[in-house]
N, C-alpha and C. Protein backbone atom coordinates (compact mmCIF):
# COMPACT_ATOMS: atom_id res chain seq x y z
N UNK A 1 0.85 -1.19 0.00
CA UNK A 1 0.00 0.00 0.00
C UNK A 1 0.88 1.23 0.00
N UNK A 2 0.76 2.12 -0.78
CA UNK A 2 1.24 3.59 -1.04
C UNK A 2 1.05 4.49 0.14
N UNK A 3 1.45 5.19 0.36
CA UNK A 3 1.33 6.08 1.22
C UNK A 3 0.29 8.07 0.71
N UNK A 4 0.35 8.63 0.85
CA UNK A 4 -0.34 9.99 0.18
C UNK A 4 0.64 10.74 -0.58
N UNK A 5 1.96 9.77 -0.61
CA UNK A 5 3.41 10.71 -1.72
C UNK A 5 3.66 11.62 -0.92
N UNK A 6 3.38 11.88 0.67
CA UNK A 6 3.87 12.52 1.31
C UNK A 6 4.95 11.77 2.39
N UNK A 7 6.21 12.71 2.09
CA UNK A 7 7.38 11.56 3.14
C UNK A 7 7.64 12.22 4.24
N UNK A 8 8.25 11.94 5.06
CA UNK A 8 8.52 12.63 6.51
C UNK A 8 9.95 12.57 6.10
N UNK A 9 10.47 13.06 5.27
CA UNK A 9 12.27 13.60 4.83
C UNK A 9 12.67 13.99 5.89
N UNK A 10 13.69 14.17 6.40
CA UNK A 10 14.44 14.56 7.18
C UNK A 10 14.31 14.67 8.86
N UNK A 11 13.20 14.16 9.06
CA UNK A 11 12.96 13.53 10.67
C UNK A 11 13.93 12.67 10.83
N UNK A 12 14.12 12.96 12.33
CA UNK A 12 14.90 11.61 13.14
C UNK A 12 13.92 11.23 13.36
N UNK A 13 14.38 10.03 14.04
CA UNK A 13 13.24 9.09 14.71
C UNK A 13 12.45 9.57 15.93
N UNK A 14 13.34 10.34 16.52
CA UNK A 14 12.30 10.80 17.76
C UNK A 14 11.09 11.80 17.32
N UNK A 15 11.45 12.67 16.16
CA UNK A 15 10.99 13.63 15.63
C UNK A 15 9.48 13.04 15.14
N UNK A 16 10.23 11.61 14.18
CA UNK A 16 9.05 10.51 13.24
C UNK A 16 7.90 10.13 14.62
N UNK A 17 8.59 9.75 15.90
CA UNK A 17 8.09 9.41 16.83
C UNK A 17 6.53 10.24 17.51
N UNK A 18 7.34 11.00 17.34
CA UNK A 18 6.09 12.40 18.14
C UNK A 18 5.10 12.94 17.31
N UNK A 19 5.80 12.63 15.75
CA UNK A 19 4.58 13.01 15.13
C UNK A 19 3.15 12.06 14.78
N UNK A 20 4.34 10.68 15.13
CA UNK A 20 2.76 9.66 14.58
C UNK A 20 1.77 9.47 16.00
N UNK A 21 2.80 10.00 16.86
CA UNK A 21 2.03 9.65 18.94
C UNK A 21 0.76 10.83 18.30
N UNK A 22 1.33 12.12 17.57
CA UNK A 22 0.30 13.24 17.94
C UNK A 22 -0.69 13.37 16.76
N UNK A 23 -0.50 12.40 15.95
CA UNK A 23 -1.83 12.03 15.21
C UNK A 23 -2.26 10.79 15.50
N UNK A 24 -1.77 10.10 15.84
CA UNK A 24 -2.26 8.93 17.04
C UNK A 24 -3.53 9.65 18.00
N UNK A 25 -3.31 10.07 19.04
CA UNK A 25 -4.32 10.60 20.04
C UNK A 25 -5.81 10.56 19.86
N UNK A 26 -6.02 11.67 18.82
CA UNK A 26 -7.21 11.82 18.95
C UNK A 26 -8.00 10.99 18.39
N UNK A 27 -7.17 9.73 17.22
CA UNK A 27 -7.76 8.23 16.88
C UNK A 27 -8.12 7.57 17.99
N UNK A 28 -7.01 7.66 19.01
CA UNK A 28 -7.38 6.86 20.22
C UNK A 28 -8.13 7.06 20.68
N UNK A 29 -8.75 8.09 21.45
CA UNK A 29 -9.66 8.86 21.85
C UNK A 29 -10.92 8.32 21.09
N UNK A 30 -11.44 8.82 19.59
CA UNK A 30 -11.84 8.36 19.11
C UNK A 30 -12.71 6.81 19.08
N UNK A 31 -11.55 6.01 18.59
CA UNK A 31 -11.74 4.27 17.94
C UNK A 31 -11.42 3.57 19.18
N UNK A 32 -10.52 3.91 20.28
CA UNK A 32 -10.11 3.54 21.11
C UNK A 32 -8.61 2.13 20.14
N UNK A 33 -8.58 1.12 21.41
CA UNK A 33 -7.31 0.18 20.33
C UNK A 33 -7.64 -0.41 19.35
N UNK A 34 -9.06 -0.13 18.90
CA UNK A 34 -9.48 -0.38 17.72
C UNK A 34 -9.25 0.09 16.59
N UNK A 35 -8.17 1.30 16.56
CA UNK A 35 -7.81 2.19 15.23
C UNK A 35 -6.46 1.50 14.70
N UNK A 36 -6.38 1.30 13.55
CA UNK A 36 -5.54 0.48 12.72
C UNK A 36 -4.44 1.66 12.07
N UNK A 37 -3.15 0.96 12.47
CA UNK A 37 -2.04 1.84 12.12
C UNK A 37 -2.36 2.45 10.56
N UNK A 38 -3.08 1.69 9.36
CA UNK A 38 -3.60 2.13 8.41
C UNK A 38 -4.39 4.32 8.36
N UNK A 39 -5.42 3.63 9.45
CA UNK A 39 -5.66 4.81 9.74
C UNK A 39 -4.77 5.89 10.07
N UNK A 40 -4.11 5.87 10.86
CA UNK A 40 -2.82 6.38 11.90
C UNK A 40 -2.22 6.76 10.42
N UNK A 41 -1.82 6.34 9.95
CA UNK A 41 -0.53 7.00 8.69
C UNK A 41 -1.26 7.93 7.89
N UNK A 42 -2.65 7.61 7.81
CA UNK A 42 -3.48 8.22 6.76
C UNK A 42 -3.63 10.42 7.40
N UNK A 43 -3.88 10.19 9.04
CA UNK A 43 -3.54 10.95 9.85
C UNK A 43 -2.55 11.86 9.82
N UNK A 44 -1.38 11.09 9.99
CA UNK A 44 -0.44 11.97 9.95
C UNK A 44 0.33 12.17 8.49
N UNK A 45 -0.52 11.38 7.53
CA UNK A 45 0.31 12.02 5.87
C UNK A 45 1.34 11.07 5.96
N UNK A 46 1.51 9.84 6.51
CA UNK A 46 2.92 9.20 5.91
C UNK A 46 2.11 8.20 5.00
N UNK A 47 3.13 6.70 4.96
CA UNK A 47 2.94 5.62 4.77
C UNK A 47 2.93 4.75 6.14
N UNK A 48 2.06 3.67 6.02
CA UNK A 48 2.42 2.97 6.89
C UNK A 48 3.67 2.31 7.21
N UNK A 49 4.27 1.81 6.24
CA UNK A 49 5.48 1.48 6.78
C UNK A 49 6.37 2.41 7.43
N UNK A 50 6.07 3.53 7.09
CA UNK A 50 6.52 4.48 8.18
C UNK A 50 6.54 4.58 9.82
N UNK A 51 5.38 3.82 10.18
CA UNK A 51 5.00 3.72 11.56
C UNK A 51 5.79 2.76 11.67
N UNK A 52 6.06 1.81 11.27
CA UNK A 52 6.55 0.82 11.76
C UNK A 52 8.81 0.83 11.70
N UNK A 53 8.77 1.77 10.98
CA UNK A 53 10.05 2.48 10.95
C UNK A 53 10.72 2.73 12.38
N UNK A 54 9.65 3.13 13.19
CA UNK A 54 9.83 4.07 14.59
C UNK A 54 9.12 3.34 15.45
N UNK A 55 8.59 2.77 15.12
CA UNK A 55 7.68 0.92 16.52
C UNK A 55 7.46 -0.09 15.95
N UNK A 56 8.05 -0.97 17.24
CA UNK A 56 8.26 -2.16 16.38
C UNK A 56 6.97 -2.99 16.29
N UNK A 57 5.63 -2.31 16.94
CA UNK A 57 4.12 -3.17 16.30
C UNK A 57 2.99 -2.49 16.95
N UNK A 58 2.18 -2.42 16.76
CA UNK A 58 1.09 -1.16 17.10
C UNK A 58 0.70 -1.53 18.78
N UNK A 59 1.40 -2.24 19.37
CA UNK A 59 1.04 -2.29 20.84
C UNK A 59 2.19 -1.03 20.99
N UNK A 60 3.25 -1.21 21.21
CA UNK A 60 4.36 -0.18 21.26
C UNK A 60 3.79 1.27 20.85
N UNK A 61 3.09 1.24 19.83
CA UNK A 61 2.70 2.61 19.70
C UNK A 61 1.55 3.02 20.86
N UNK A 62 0.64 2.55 20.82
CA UNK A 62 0.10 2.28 21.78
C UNK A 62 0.15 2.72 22.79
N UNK A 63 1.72 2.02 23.53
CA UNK A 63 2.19 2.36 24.84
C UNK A 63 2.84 3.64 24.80
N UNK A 64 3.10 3.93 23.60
CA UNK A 64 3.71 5.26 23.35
C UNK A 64 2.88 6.26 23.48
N UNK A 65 1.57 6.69 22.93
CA UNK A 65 0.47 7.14 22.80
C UNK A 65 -0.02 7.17 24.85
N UNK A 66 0.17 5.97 25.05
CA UNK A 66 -0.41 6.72 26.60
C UNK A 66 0.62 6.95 27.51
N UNK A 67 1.36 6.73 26.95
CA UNK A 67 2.72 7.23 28.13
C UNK A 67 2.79 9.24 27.76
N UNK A 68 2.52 9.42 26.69
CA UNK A 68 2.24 10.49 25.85
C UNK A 68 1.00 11.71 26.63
N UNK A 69 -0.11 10.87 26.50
CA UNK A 69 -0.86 11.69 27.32
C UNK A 69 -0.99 11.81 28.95
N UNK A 70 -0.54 11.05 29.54
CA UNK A 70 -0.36 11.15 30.95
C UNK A 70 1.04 11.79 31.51
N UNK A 71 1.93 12.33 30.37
CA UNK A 71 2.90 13.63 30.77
C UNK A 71 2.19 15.10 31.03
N UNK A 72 3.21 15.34 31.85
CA UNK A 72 2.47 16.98 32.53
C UNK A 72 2.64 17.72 32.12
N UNK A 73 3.64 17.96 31.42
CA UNK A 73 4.59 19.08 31.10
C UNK A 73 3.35 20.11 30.12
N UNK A 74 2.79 19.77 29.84
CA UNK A 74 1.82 20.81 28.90
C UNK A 74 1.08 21.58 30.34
N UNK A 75 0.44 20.36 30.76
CA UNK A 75 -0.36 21.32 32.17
C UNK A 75 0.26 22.02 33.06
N UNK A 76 1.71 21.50 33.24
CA UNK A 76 2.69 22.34 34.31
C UNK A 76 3.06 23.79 33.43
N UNK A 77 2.78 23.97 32.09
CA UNK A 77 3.05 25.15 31.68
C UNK A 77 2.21 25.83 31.47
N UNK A 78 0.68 25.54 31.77
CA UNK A 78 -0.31 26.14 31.78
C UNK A 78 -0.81 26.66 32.93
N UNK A 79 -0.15 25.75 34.43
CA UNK A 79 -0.34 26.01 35.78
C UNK A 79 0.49 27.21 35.92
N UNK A 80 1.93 27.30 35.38
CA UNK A 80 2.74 27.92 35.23
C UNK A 80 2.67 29.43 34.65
N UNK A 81 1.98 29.63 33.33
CA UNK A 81 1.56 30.91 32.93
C UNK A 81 0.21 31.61 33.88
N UNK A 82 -0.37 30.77 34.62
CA UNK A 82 -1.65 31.68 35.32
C UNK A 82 -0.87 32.80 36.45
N UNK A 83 -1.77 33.81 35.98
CA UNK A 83 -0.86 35.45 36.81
C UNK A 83 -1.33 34.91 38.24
N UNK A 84 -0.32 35.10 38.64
CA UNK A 84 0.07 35.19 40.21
C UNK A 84 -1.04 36.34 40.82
N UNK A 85 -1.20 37.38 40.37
CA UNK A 85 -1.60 38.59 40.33
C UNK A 85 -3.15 38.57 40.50
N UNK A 86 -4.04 37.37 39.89
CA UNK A 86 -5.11 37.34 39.72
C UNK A 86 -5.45 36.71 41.30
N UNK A 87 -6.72 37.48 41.66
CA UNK A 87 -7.71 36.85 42.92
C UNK A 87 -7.17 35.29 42.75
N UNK A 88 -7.17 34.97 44.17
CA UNK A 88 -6.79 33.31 44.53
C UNK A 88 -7.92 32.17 43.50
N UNK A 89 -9.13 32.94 43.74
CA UNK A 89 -10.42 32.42 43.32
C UNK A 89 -10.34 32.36 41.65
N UNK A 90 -9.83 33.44 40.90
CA UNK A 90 -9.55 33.42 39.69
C UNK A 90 -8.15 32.35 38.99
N UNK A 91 -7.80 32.26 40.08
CA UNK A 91 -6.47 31.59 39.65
C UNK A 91 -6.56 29.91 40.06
N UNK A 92 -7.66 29.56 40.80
CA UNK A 92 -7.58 27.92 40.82
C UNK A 92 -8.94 28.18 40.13
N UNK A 93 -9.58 28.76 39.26
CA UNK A 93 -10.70 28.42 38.58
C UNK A 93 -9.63 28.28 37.11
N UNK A 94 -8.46 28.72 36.65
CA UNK A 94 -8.13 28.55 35.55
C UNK A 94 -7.10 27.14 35.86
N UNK A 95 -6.54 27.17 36.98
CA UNK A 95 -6.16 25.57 36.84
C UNK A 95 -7.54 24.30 36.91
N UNK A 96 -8.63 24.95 37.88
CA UNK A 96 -9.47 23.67 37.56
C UNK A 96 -9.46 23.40 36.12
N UNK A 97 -9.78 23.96 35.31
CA UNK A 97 -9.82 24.03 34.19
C UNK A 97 -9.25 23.61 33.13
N UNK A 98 -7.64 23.39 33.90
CA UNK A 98 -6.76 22.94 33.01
C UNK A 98 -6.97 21.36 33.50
N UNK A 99 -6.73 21.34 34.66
CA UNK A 99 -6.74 20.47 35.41
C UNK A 99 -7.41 19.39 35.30
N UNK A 100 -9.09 19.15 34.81
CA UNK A 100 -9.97 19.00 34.13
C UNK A 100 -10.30 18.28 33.13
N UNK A 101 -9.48 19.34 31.94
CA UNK A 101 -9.34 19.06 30.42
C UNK A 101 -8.26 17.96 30.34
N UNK A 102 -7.12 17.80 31.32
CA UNK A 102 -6.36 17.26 31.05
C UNK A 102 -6.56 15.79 31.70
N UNK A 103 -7.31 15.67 32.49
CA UNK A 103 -8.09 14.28 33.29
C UNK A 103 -8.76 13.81 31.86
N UNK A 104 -9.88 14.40 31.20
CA UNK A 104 -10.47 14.07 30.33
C UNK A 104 -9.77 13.93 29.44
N UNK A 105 -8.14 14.25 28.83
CA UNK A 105 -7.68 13.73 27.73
C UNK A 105 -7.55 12.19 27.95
N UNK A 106 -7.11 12.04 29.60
CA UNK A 106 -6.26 10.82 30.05
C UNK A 106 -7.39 10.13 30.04
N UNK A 107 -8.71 10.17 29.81
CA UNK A 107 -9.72 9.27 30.09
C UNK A 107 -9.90 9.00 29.12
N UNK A 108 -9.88 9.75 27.85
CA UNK A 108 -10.70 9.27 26.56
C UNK A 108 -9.58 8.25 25.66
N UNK A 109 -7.99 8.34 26.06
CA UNK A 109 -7.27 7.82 25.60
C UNK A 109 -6.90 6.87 26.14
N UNK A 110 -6.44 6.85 27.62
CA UNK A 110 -5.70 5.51 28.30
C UNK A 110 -6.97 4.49 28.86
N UNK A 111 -7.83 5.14 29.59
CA UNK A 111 -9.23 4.13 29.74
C UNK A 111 -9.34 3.23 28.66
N UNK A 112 -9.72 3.33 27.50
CA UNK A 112 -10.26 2.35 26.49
C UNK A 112 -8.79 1.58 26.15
N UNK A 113 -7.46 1.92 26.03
CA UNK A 113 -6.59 1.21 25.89
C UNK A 113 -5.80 0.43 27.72
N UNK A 114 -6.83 0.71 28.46
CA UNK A 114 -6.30 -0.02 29.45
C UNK A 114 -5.98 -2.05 29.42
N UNK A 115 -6.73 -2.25 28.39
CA UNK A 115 -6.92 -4.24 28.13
C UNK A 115 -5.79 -4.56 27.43
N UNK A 116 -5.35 -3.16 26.46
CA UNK A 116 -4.27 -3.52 25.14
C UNK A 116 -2.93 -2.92 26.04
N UNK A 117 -2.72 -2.61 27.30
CA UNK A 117 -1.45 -2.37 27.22
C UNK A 117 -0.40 -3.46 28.11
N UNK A 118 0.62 -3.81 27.55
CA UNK A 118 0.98 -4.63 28.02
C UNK A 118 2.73 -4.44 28.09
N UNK A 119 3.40 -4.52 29.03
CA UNK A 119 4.89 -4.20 29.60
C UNK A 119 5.49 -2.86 28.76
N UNK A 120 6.40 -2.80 29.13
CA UNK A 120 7.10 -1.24 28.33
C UNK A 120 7.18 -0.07 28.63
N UNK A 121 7.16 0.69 28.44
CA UNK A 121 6.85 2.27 28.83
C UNK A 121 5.31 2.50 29.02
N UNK A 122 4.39 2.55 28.45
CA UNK A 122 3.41 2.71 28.21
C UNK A 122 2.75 1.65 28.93
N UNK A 123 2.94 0.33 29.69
CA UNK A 123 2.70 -0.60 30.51
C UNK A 123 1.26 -0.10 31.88
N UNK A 124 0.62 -0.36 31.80
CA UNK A 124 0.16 -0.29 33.26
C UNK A 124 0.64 0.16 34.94
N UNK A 125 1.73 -0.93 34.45
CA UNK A 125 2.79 -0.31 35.63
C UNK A 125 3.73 0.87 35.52
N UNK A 126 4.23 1.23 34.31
CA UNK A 126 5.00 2.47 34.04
C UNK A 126 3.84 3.62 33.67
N UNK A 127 2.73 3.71 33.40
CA UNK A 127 1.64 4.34 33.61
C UNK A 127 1.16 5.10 35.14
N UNK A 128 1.30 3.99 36.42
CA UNK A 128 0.87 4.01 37.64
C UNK A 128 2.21 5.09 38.26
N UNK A 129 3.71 4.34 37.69
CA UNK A 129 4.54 5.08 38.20
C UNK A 129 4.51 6.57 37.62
N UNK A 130 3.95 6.77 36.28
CA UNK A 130 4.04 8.27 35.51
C UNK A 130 3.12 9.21 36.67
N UNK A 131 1.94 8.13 36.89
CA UNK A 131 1.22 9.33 37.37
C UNK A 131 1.67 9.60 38.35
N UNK A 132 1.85 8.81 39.48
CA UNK A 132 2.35 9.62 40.65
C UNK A 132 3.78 10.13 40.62
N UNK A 133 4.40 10.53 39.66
CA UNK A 133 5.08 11.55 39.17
C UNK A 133 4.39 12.70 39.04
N UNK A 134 3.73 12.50 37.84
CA UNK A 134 2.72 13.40 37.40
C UNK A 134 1.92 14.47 38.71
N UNK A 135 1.42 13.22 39.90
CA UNK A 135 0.97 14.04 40.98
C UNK A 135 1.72 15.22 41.84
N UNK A 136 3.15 14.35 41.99
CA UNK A 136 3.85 15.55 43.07
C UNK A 136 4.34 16.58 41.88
N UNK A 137 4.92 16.43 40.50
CA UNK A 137 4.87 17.82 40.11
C UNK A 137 3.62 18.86 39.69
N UNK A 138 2.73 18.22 39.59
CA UNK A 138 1.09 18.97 39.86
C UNK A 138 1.21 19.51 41.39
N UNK A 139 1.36 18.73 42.08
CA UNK A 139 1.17 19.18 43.45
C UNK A 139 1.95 20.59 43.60
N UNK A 140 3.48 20.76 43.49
CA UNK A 140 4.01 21.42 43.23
C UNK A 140 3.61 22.72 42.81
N UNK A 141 3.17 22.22 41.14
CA UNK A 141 2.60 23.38 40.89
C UNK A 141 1.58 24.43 41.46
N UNK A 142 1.38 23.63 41.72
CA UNK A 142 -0.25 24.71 42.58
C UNK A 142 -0.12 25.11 43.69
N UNK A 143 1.36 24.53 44.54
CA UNK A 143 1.83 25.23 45.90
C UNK A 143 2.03 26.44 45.20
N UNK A 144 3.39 26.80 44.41
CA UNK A 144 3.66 27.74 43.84
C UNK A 144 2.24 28.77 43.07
N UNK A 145 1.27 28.11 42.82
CA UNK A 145 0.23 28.71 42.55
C UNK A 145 -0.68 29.50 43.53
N UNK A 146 -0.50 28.75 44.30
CA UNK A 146 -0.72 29.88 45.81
C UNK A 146 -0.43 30.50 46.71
N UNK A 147 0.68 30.18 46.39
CA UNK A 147 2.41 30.71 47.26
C UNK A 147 1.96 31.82 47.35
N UNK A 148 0.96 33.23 46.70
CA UNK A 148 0.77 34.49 47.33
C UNK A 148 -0.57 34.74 47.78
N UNK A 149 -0.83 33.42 48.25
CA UNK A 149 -2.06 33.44 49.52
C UNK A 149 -1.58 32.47 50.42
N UNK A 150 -0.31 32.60 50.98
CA UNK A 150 -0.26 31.67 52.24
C UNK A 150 -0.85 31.68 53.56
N UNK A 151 -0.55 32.81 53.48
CA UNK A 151 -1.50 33.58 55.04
C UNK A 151 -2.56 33.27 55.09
N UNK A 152 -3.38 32.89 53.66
CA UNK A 152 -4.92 32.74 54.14
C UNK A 152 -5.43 31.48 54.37
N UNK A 153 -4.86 30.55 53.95
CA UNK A 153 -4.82 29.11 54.46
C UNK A 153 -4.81 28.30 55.82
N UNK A 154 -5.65 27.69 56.42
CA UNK A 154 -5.52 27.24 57.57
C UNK A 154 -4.48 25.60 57.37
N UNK A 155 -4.30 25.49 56.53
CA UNK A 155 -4.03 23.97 56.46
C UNK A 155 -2.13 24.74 55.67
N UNK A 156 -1.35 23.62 55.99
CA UNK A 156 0.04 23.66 54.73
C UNK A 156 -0.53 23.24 53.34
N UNK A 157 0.29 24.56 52.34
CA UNK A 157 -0.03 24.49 50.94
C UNK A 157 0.16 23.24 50.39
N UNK A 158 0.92 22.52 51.01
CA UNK A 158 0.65 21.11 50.20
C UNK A 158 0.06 20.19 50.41
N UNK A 159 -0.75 20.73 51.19
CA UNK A 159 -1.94 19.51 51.86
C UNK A 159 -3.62 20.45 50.75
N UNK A 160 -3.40 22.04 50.42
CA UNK A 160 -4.32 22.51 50.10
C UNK A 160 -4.46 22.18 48.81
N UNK A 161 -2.78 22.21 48.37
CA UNK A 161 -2.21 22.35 46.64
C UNK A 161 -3.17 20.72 46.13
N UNK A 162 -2.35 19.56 47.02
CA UNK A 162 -2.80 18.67 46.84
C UNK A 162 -4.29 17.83 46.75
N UNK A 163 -5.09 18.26 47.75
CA UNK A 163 -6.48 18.27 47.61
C UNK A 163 -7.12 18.86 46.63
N UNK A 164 -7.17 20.39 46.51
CA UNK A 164 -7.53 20.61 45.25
C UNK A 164 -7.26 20.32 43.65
N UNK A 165 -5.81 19.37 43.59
CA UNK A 165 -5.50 18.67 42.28
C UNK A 165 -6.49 17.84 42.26
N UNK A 166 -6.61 16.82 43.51
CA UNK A 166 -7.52 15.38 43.41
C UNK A 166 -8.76 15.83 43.08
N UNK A 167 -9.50 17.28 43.80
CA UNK A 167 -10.45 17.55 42.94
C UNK A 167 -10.83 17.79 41.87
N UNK A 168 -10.30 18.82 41.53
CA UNK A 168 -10.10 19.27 39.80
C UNK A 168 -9.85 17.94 38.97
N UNK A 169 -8.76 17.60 39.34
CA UNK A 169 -8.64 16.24 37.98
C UNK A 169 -9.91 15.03 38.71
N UNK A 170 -10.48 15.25 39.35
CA UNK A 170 -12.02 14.76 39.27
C UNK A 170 -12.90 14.82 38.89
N UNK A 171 -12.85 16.59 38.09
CA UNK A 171 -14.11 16.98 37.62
C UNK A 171 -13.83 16.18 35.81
N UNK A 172 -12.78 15.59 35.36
CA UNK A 172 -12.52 15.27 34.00
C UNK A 172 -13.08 13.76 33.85
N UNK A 173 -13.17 13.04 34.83
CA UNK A 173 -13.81 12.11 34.62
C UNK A 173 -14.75 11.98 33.58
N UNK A 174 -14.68 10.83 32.85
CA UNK A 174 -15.90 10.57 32.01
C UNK A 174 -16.04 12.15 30.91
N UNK A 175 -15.26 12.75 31.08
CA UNK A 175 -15.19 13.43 30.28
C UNK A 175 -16.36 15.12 30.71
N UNK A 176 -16.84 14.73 31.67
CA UNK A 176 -17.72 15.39 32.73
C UNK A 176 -16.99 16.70 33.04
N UNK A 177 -16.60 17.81 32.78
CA UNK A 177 -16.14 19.28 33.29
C UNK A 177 -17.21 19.88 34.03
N UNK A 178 -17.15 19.93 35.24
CA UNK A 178 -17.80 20.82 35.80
C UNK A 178 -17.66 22.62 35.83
N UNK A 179 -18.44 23.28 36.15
CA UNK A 179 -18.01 24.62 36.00
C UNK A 179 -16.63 24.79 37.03
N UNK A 180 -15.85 25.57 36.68
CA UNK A 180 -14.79 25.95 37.59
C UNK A 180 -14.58 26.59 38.62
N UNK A 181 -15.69 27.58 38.87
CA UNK A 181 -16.55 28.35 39.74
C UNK A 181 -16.85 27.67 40.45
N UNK A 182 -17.74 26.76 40.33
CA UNK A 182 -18.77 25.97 41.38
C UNK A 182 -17.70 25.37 42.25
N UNK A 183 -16.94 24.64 41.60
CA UNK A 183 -15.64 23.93 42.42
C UNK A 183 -14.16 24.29 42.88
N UNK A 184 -14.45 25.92 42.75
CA UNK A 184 -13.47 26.29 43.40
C UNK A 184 -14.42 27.16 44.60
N UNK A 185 -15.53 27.86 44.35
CA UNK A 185 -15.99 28.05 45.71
C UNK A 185 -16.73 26.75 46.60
N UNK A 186 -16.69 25.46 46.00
CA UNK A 186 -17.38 24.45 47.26
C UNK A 186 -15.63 24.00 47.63
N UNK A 187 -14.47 24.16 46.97
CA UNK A 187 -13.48 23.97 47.52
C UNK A 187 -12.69 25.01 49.05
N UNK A 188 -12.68 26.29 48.40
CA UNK A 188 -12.78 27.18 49.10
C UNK A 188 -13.51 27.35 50.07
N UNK A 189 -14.79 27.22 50.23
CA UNK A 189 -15.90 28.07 50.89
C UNK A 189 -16.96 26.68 51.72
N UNK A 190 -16.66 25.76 51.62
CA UNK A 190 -17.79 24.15 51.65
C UNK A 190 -18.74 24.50 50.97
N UNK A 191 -19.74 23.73 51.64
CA UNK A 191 -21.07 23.17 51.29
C UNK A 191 -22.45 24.02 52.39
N UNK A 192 -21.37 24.33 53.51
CA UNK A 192 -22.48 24.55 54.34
C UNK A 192 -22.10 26.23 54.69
N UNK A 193 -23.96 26.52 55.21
CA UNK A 193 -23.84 28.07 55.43
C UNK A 193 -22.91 28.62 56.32
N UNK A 194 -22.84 30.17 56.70
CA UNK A 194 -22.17 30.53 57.33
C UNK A 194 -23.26 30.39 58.80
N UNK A 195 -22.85 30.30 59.87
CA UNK A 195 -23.54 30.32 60.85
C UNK A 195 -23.94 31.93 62.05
């Protein structure tokens, strides 16, 4: 089978790598491990034998693809650009947010490939270890995210930083976003009146 006469010239492999993970995704998402590297090349404009250039069989990609979306580094730079400057309240309503979106990538992609993954990077177990990576530099982030409301905290920022991650990346479930508002004042403020 031909490819679209479009070549990926002058990529390295890591380069070939990232581009078939990032037209990969949203197939996954999609078809779940039901999307055929066929598709996948058609995606990113190669040939198939192209994919297989850079993995050695569509489980590997696979594992590549969710080792892919359960990195932080996009959300740690999005936790990262929110102004310091903005109300406390304004500033964990734009991480819920991120926070959120990025639960719901990890759901629509690694959930449905949870049966197909099997040892490697992308493994179950190197998955379990990503995230709780993933957690303490989230955690992190959002200390530093509130680092100029310490004073107003009754609890240590990393007991606050941390609770409110587990929430926020709760609201992404199932793909479910709650408003950011609602869950940063029942985070902030509870459930119950003032007395």
């Amino acid at each position: 089978m031909r490819g679209t006469g479009k070549r990926a010239a002058g990529m390295g492999p890591e380069e070939r790598r990232r581009m078939v993970v990032a037209a990969a995704l949203p197939l996954l998402a999609e078809f779940g491990p039901t999307v055929t590297t066929a598709r996948v090349a058609r995606a990113a404009g190669i040939g198939e034998a192209t994919i297989f250039r850079v993995f050695a069989d569509k489980d590997a990609l696979l594992r590549a693809c969710a080792a892919e979306v359960v990195r932080p580094d996009g959300l740690l730079g999005e936790l990262g650009a929110i102004d310091r400057d903005l109300p406390v309240e304004q500033r964990l309503a734009e991480a819920a947010t991120a926070l959120s979106a990025r639960q719901a990538r990890i759901d629509a992609v690694v959930g449905p490939l949870a049966g197909a993954l099997r040892g490697g990077p992308g493994s179950r177990e190197a998955l379990a270890d990503g995230r709780e990576r993933a957690r303490r530099l989230i955690t992190e982030a959002l200390v530093e995210l509130l680092e100029p409301d310490v004073e107003r905290f009754r609890l240590p920022l990393e007991e606050v930083a941390g609770a409110f991650g587990l929430m926020a990346l709760a609201l992404g479930r199932q793909g479910e976003v709650a408003e950011p508002t609602l869950v940063v004042d029942l985070f902030l403020h509870g459930t119950l009146k003032p007395v």
